[in-house]
C-alpha atoms as a PDB file:
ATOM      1  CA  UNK A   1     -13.348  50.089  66.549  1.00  0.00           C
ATOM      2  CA  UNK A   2     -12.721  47.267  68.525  1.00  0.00           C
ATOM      3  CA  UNK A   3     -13.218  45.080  65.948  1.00  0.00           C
ATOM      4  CA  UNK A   4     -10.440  46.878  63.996  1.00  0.00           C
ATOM      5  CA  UNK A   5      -8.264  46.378  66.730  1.00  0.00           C
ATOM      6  CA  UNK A   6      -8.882  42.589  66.874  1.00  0.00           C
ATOM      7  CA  UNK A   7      -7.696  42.444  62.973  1.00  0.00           C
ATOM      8  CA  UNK A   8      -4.721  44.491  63.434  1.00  0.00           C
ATOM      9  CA  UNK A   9      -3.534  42.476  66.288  1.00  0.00           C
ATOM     10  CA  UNK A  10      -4.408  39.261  64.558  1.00  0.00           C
ATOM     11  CA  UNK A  11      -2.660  40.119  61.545  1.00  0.00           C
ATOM     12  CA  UNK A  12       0.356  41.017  63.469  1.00  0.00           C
ATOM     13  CA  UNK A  13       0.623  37.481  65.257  1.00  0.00           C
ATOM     14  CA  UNK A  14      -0.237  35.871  61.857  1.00  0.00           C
ATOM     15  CA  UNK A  15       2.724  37.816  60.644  1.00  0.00           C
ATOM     16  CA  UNK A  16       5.321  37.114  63.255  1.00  0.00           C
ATOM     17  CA  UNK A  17       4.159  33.600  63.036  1.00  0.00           C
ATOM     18  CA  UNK A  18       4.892  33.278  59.459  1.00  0.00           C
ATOM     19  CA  UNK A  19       8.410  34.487  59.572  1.00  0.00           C
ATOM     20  CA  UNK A  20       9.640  32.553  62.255  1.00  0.00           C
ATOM     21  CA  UNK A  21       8.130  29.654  60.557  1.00  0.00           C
ATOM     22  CA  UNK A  22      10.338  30.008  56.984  1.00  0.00           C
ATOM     23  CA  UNK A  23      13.063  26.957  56.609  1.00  0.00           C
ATOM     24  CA  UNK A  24      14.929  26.232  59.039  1.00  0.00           C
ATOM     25  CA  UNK A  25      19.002  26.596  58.360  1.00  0.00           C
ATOM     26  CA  UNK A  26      21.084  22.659  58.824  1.00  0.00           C
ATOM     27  CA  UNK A  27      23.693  24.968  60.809  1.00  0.00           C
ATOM     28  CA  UNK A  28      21.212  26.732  63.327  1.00  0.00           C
ATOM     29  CA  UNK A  29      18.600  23.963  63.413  1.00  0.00           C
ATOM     30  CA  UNK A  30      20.752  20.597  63.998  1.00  0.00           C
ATOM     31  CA  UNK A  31      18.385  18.886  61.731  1.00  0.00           C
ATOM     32  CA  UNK A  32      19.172  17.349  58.106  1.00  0.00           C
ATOM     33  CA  UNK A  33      17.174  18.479  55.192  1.00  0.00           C
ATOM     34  CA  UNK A  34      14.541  16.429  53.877  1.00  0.00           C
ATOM     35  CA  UNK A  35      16.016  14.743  50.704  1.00  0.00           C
ATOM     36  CA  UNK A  36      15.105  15.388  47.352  1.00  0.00           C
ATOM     37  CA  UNK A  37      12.846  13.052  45.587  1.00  0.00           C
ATOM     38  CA  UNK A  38      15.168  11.860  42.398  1.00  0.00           C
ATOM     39  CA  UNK A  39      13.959  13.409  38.830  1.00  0.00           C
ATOM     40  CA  UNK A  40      11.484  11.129  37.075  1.00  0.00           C
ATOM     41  CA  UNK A  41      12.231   9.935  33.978  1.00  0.00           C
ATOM     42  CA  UNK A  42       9.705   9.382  31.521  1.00  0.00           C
ATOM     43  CA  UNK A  43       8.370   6.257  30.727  1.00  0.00           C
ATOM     44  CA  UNK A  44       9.873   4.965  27.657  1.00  0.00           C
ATOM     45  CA  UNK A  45       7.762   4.942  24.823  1.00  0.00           C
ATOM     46  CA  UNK A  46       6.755   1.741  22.248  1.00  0.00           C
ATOM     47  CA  UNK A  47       7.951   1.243  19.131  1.00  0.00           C
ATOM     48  CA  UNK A  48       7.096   3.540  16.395  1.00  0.00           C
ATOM     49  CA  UNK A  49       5.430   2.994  13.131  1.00  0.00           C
ATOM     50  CA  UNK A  50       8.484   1.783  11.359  1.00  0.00           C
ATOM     51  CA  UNK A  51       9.989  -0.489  14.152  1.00  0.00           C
ATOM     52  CA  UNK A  52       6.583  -2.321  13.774  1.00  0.00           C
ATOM     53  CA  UNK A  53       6.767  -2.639  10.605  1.00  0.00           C
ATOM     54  CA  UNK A  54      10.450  -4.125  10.250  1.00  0.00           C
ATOM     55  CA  UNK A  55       9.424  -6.740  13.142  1.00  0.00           C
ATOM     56  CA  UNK A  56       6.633  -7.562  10.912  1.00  0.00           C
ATOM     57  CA  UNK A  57       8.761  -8.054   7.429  1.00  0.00           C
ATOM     58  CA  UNK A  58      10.842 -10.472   9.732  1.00  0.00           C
ATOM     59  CA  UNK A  59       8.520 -12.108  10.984  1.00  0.00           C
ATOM     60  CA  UNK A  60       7.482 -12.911   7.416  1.00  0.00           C
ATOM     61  CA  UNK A  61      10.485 -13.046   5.899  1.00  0.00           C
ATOM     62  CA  UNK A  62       9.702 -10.465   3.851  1.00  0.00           C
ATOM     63  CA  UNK A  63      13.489  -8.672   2.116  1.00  0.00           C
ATOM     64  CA  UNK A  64      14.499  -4.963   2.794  1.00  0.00           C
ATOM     65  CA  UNK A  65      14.431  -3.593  -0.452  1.00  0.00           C
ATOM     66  CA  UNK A  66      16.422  -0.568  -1.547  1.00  0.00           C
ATOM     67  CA  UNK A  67      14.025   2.647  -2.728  1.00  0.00           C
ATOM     68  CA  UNK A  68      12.830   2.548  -6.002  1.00  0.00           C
ATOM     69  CA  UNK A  69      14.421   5.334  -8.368  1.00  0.00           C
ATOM     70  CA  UNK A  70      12.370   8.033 -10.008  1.00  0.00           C
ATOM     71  CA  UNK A  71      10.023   6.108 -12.359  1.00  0.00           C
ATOM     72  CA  UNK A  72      10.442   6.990 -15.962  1.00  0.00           C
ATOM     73  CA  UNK A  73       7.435   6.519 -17.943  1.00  0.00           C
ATOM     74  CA  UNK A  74       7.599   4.905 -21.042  1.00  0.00           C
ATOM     75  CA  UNK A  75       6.554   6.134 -24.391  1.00  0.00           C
ATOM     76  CA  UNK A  76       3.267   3.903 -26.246  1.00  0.00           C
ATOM     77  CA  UNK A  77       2.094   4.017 -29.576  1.00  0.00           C
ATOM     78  CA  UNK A  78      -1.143   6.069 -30.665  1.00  0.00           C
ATOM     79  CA  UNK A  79      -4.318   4.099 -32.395  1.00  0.00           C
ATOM     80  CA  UNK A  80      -7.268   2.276 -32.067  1.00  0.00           C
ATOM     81  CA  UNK A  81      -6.116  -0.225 -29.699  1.00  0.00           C
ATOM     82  CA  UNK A  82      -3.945  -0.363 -26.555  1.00  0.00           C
ATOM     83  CA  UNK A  83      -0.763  -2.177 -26.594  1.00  0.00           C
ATOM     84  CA  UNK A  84      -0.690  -5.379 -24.788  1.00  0.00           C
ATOM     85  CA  UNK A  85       2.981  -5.807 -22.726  1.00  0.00           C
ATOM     86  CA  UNK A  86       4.548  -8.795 -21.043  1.00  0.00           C
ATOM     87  CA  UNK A  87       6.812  -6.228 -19.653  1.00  0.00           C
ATOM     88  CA  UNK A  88       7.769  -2.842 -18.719  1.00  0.00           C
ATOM     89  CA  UNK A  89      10.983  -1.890 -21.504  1.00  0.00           C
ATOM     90  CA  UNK A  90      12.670  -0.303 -19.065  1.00  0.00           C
ATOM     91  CA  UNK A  91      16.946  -0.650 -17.849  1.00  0.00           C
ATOM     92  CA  UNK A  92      15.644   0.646 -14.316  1.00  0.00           C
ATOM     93  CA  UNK A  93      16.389  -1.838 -11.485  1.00  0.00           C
ATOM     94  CA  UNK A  94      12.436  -2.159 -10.781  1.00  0.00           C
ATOM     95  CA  UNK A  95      10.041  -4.945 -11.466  1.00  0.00           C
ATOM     96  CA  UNK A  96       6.551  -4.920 -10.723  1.00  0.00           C
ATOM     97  CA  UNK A  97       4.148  -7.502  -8.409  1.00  0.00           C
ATOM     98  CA  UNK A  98       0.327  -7.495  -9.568  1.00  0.00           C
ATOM     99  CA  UNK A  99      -2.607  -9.526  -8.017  1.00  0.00           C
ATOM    100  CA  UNK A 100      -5.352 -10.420  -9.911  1.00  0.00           C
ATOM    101  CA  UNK A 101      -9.305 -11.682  -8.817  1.00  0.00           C
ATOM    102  CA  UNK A 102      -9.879 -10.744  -5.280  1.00  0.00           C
ATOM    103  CA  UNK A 103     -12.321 -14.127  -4.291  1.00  0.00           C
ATOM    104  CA  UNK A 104     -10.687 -15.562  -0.990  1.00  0.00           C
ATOM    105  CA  UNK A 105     -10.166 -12.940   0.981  1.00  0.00           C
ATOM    106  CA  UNK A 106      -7.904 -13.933   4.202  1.00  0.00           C
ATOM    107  CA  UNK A 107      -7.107 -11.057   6.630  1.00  0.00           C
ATOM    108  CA  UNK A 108      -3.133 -12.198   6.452  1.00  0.00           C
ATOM    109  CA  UNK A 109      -3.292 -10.496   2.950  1.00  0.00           C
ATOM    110  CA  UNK A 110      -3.738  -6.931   4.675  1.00  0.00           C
ATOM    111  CA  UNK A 111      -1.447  -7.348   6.628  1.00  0.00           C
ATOM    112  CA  UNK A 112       1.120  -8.688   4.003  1.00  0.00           C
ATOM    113  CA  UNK A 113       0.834  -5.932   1.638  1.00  0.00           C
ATOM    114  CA  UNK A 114       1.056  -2.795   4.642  1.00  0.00           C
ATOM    115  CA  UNK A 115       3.883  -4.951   6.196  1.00  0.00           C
ATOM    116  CA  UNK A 116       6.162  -4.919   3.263  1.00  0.00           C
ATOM    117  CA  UNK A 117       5.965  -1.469   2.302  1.00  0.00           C
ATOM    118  CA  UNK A 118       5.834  -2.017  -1.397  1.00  0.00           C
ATOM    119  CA  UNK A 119       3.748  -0.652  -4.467  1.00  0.00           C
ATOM    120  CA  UNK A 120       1.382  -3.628  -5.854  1.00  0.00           C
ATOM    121  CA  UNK A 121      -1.516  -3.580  -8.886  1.00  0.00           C
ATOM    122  CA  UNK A 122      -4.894  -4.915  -8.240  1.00  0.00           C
ATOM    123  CA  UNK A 123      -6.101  -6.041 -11.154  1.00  0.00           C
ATOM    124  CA  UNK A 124      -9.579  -7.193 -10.021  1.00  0.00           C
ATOM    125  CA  UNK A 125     -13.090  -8.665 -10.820  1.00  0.00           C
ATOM    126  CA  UNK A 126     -15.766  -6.851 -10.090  1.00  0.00           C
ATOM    127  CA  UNK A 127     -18.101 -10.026  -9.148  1.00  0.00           C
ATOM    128  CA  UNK A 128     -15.500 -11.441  -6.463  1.00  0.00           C
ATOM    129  CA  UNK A 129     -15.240  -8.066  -4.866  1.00  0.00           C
ATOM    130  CA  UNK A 130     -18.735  -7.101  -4.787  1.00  0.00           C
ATOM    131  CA  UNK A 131     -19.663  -9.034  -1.329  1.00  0.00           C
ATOM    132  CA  UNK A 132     -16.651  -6.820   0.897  1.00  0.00           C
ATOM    133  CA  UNK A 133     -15.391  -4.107  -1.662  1.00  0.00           C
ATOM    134  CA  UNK A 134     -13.809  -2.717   2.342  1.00  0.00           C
ATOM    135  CA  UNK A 135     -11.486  -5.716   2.128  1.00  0.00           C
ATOM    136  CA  UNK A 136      -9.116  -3.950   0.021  1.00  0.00           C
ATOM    137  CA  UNK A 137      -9.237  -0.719   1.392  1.00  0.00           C
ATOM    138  CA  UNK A 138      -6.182  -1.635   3.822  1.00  0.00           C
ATOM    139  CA  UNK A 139      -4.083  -2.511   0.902  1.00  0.00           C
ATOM    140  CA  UNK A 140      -5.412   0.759  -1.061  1.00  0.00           C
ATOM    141  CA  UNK A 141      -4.341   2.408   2.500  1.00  0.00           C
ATOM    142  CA  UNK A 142      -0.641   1.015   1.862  1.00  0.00           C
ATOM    143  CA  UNK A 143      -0.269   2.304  -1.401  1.00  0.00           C
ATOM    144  CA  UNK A 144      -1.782  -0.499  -3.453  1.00  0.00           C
ATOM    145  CA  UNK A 145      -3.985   0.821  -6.886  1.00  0.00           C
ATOM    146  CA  UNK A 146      -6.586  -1.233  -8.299  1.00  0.00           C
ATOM    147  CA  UNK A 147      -7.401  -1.728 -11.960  1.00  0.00           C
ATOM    148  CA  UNK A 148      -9.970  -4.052 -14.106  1.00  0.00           C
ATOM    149  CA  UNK A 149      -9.969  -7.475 -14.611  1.00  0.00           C
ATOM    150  CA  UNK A 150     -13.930  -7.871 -16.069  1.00  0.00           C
ATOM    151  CA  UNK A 151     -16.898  -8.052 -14.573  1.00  0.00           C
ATOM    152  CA  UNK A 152     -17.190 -11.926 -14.469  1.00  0.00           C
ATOM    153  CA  UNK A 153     -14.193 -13.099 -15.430  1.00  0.00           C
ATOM    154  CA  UNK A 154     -14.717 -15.029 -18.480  1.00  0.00           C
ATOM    155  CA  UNK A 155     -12.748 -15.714 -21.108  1.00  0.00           C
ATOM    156  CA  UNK A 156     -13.011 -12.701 -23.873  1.00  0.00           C
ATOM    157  CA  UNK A 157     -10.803 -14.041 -26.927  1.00  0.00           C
ATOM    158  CA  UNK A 158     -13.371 -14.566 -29.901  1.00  0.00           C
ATOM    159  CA  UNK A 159     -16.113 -12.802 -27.956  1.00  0.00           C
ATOM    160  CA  UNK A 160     -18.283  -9.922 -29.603  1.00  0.00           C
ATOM    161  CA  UNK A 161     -17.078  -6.337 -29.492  1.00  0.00           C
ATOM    162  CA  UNK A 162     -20.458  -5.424 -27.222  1.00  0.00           C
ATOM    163  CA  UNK A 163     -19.935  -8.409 -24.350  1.00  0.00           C
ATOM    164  CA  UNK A 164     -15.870  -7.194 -24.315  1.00  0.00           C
ATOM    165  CA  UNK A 165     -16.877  -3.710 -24.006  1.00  0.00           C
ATOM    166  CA  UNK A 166     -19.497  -4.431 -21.568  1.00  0.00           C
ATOM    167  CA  UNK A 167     -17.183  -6.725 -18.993  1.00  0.00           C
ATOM    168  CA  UNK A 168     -14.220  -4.079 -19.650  1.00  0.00           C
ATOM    169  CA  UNK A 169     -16.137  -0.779 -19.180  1.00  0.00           C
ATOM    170  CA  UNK A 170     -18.474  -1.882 -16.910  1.00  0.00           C
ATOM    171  CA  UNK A 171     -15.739  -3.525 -14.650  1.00  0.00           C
ATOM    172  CA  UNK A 172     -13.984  -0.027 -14.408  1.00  0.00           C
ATOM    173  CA  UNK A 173     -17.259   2.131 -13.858  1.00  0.00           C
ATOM    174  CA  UNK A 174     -17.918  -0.310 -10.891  1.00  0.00           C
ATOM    175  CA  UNK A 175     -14.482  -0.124  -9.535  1.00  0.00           C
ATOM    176  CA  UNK A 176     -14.844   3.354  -9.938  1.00  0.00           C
ATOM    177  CA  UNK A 177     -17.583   3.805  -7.159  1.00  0.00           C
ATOM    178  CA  UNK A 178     -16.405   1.464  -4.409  1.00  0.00           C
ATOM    179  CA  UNK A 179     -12.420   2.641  -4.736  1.00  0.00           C
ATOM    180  CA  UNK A 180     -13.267   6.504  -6.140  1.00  0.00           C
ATOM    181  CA  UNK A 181     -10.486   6.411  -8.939  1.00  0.00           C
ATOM    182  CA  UNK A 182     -11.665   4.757 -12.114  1.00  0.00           C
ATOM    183  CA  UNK A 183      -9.054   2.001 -13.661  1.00  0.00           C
ATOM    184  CA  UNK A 184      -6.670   2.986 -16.558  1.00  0.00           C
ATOM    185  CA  UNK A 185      -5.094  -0.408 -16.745  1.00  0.00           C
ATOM    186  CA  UNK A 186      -6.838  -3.795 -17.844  1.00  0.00           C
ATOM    187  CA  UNK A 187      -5.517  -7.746 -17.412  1.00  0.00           C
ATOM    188  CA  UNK A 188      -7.957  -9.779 -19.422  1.00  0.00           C
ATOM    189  CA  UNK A 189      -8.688 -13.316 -17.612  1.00  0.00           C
ATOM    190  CA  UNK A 190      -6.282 -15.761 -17.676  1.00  0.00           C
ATOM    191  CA  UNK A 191      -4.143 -13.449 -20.564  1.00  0.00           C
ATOM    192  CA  UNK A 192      -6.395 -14.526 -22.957  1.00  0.00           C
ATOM    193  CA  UNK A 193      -7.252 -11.173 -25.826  1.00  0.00           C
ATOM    194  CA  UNK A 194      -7.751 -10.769 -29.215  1.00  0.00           C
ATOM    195  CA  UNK A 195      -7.926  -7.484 -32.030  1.00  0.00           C
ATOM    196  CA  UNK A 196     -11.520  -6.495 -30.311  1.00  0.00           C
ATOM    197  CA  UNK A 197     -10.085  -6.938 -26.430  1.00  0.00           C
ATOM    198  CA  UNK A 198      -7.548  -4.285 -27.448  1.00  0.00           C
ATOM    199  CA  UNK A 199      -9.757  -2.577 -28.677  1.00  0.00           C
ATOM    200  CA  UNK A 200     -12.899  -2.321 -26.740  1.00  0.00           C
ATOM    201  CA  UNK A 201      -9.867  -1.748 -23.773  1.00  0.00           C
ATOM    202  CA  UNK A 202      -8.991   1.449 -25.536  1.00  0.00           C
ATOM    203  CA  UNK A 203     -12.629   2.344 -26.151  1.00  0.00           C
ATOM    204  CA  UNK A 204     -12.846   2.210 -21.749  1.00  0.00           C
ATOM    205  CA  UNK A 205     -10.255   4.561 -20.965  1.00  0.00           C
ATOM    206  CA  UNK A 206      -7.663   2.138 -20.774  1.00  0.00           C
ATOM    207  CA  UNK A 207      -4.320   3.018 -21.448  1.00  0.00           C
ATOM    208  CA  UNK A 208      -2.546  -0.541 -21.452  1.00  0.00           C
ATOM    209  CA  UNK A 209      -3.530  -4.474 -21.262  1.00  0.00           C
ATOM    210  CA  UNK A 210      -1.259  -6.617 -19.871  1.00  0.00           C
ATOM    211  CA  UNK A 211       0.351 -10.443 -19.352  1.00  0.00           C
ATOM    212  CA  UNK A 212       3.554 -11.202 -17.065  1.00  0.00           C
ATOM    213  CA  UNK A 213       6.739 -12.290 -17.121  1.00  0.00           C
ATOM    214  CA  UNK A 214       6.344 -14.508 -13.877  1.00  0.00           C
ATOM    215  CA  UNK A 215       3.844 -16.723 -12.517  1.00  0.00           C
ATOM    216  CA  UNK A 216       3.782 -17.592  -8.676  1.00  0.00           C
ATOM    217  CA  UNK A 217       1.356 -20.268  -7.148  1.00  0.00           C
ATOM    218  CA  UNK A 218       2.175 -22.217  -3.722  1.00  0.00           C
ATOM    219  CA  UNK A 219       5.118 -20.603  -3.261  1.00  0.00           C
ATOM    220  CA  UNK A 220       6.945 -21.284  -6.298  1.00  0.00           C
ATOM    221  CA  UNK A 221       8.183 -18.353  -8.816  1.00  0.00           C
ATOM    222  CA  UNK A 222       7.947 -19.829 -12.791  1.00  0.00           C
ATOM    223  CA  UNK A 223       9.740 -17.642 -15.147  1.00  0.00           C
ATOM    224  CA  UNK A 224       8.232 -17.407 -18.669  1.00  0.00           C
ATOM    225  CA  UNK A 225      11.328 -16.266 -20.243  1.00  0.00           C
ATOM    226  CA  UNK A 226      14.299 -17.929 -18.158  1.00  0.00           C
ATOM    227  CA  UNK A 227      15.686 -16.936 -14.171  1.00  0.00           C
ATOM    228  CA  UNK A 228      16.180 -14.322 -12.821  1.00  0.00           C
ATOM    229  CA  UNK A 229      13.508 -11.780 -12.585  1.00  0.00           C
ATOM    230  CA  UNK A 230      14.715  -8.944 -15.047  1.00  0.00           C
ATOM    231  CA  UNK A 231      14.019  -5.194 -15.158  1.00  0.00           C
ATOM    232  CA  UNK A 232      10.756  -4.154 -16.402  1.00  0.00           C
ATOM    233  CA  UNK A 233       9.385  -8.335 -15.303  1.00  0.00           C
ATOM    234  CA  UNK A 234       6.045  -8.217 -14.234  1.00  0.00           C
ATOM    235  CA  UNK A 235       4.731 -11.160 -11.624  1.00  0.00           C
ATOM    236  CA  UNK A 236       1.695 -12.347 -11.219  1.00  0.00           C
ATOM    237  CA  UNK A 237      -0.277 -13.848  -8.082  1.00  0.00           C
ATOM    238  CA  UNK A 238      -3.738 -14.222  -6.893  1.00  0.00           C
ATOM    239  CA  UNK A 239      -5.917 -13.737  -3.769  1.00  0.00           C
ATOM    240  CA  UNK A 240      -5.767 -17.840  -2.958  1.00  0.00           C
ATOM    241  CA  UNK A 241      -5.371 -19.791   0.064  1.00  0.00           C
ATOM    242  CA  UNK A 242      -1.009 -19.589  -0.312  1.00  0.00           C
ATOM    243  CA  UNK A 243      -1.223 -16.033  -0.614  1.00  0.00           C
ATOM    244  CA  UNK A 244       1.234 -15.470   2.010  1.00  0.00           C
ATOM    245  CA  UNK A 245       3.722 -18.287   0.320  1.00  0.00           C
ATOM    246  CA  UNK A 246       2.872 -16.555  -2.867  1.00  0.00           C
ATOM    247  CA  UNK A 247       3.553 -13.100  -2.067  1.00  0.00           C
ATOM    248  CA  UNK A 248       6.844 -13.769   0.110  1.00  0.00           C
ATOM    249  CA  UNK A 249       7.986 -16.011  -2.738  1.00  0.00           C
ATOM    250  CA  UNK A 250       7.623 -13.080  -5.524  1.00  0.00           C
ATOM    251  CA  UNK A 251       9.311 -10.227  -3.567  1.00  0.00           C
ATOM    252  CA  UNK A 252      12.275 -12.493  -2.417  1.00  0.00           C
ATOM    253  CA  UNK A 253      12.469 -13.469  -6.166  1.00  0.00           C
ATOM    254  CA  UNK A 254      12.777  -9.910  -7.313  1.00  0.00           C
ATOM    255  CA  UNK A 255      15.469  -9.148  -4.526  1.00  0.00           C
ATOM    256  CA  UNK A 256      17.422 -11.668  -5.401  1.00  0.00           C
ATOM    257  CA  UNK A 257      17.468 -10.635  -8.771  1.00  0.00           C
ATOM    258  CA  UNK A 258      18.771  -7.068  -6.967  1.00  0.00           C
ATOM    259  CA  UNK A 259      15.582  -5.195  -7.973  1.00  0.00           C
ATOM    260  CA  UNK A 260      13.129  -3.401  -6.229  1.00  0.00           C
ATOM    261  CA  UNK A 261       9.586  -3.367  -6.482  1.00  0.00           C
ATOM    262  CA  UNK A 262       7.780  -0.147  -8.412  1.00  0.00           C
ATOM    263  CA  UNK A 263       4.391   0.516  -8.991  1.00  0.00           C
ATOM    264  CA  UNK A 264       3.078  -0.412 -12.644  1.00  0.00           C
ATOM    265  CA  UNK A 265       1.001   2.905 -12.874  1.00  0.00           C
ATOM    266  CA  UNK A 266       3.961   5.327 -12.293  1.00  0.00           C
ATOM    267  CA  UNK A 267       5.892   3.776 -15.760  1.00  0.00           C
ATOM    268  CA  UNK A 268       2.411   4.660 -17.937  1.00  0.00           C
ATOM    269  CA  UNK A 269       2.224   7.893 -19.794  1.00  0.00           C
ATOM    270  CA  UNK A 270      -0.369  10.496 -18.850  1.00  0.00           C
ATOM    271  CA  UNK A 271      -3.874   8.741 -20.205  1.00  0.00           C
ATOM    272  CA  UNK A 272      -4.063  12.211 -22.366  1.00  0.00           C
ATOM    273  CA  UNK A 273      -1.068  10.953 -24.680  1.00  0.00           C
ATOM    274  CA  UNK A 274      -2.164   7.191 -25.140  1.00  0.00           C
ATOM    275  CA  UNK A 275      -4.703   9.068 -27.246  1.00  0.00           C
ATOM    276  CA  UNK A 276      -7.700   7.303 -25.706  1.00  0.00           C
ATOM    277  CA  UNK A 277     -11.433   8.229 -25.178  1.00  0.00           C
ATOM    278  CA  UNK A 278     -14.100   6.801 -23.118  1.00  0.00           C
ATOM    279  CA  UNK A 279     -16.795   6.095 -25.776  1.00  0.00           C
END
């Protein structure tokens, strides 16, 4: 019972003390509020995505390039061999940069091909990607798609049927494992084909072989068929020690030309109407 009382009169003082403790009024009290702290702002945040890649185009010098329009694939012949183009026939403003080997692999390349922002081939060989097939999964990251260029990169005109087959095919199976989707396109070394290169390229799934239009090597852009690049050109570079000379060179070439780069896969037809089997 006593103890009761205790509470009860504790409680009560507690209770008294609390209100007379609340805020004091400026007008009754004399004394100046405490000022309020001033709002915060949040910390500004870095540069997205895109802002870092624009800083990195100029700090290449790599062109802005207007979007590519819908691609509209062409239309190729039916038979036992594929066709073998220079060019894309096309009146679209496009042209199309491919990169062929894949030896000398500098780390400047990576970050070339996300930095620009553009669609490239890959045409490469098998035997100079085989020590760091991961190199060009930054590129493949960026949109860049990779199709055959042999095994070993020798020189197939005049060769048998079986050792054309077997650098073609073989090239593409290989491919096929490190990158997951198999090639459908096929540059034979240094352009040089024959009746059986077409051929045994048909006989591997592919649906096209093909040359250029352009050439670029330490930083110079020669035209096979007369300046400018023209719709439908295709330009050729390599994985070499001028790569970034090389690759700056080609895409200022083709927007100075007013084109924009596409990617070469998006003009092919659907590999079911190039009529072609994997034997």
């Amino acid at each position: 019972m006593r103890y009761a009382k205790i509470v009860h009169a504790w409680a009560a003082v507690t209770l008294l003390a609390a209100c007379s403790a609340g805020p004091a009024h400026p007008a009754a009290s004399g004394s100046p509020s405490p000022p309020v702290p001033p709002a915060v702002s949040p910390a500004p945040s870095g540069p997205g995505p895109a802002q870092l890649l624009a800083a990195r185009r100029a700090r290449y010098g790599i062109p802005d390039f207007a979007p590519a329009p819908t691609p509209q694939p062409i239309t190729l012949p039916d038979g036992d061999a594929v066709e073998y183009l220079h060019r894309i026939p096309t009146d679209q403003k496009v042209a199309f940069l491919t990169i062929d080997d894949g030896y000398l692999k500098l780390p400047e390349a990576q970050e070339l091909v996300a930095a620009a922002g553009v669609p490239v081939t890959l045409f490469l060989t098998t035997d100079a990607v085989r020590d760091d097939p991961a190199y060009f999964r930054p590129m493949i990251d960026a949109g860049a798609v990779v199709e055959a260029h042999t095994v070993t990169h020798a020189g197939l005109r005049g060769r048998s049927y079986e050792f054309q087959k077997r650098e073609i095919c073989d090239s593409a199976d290989e491919l096929a494992t490190w990158f997951v989707r198999r090639p459908t396109l096929f540059r034979p070394p240094f352009g040089e084909k024959d009746a059986t290169t077409l051929r045994a390229a048909r006989d591997c799934g592919m649906t096209a072989a093909f040359m250029w239009t352009e050439t670029v090597h330490k930083g110079k852009v020669r035209y096979q068929e007369g300046k400018p690049v023209k719709p439908g050109d295709i330009l050729l570079m390599h994985f070499r020690e001028a790569f970034r000379d090389d690759f700056v060179s080609a895409l200022k070439a083709i927007h100075r030309a007013g084109l924009t780069p596409a990617l070469l896969e998006d003009y092919m037809p659907p590999r079911a109407a190039a009529g072609a089997t994997v034997r």
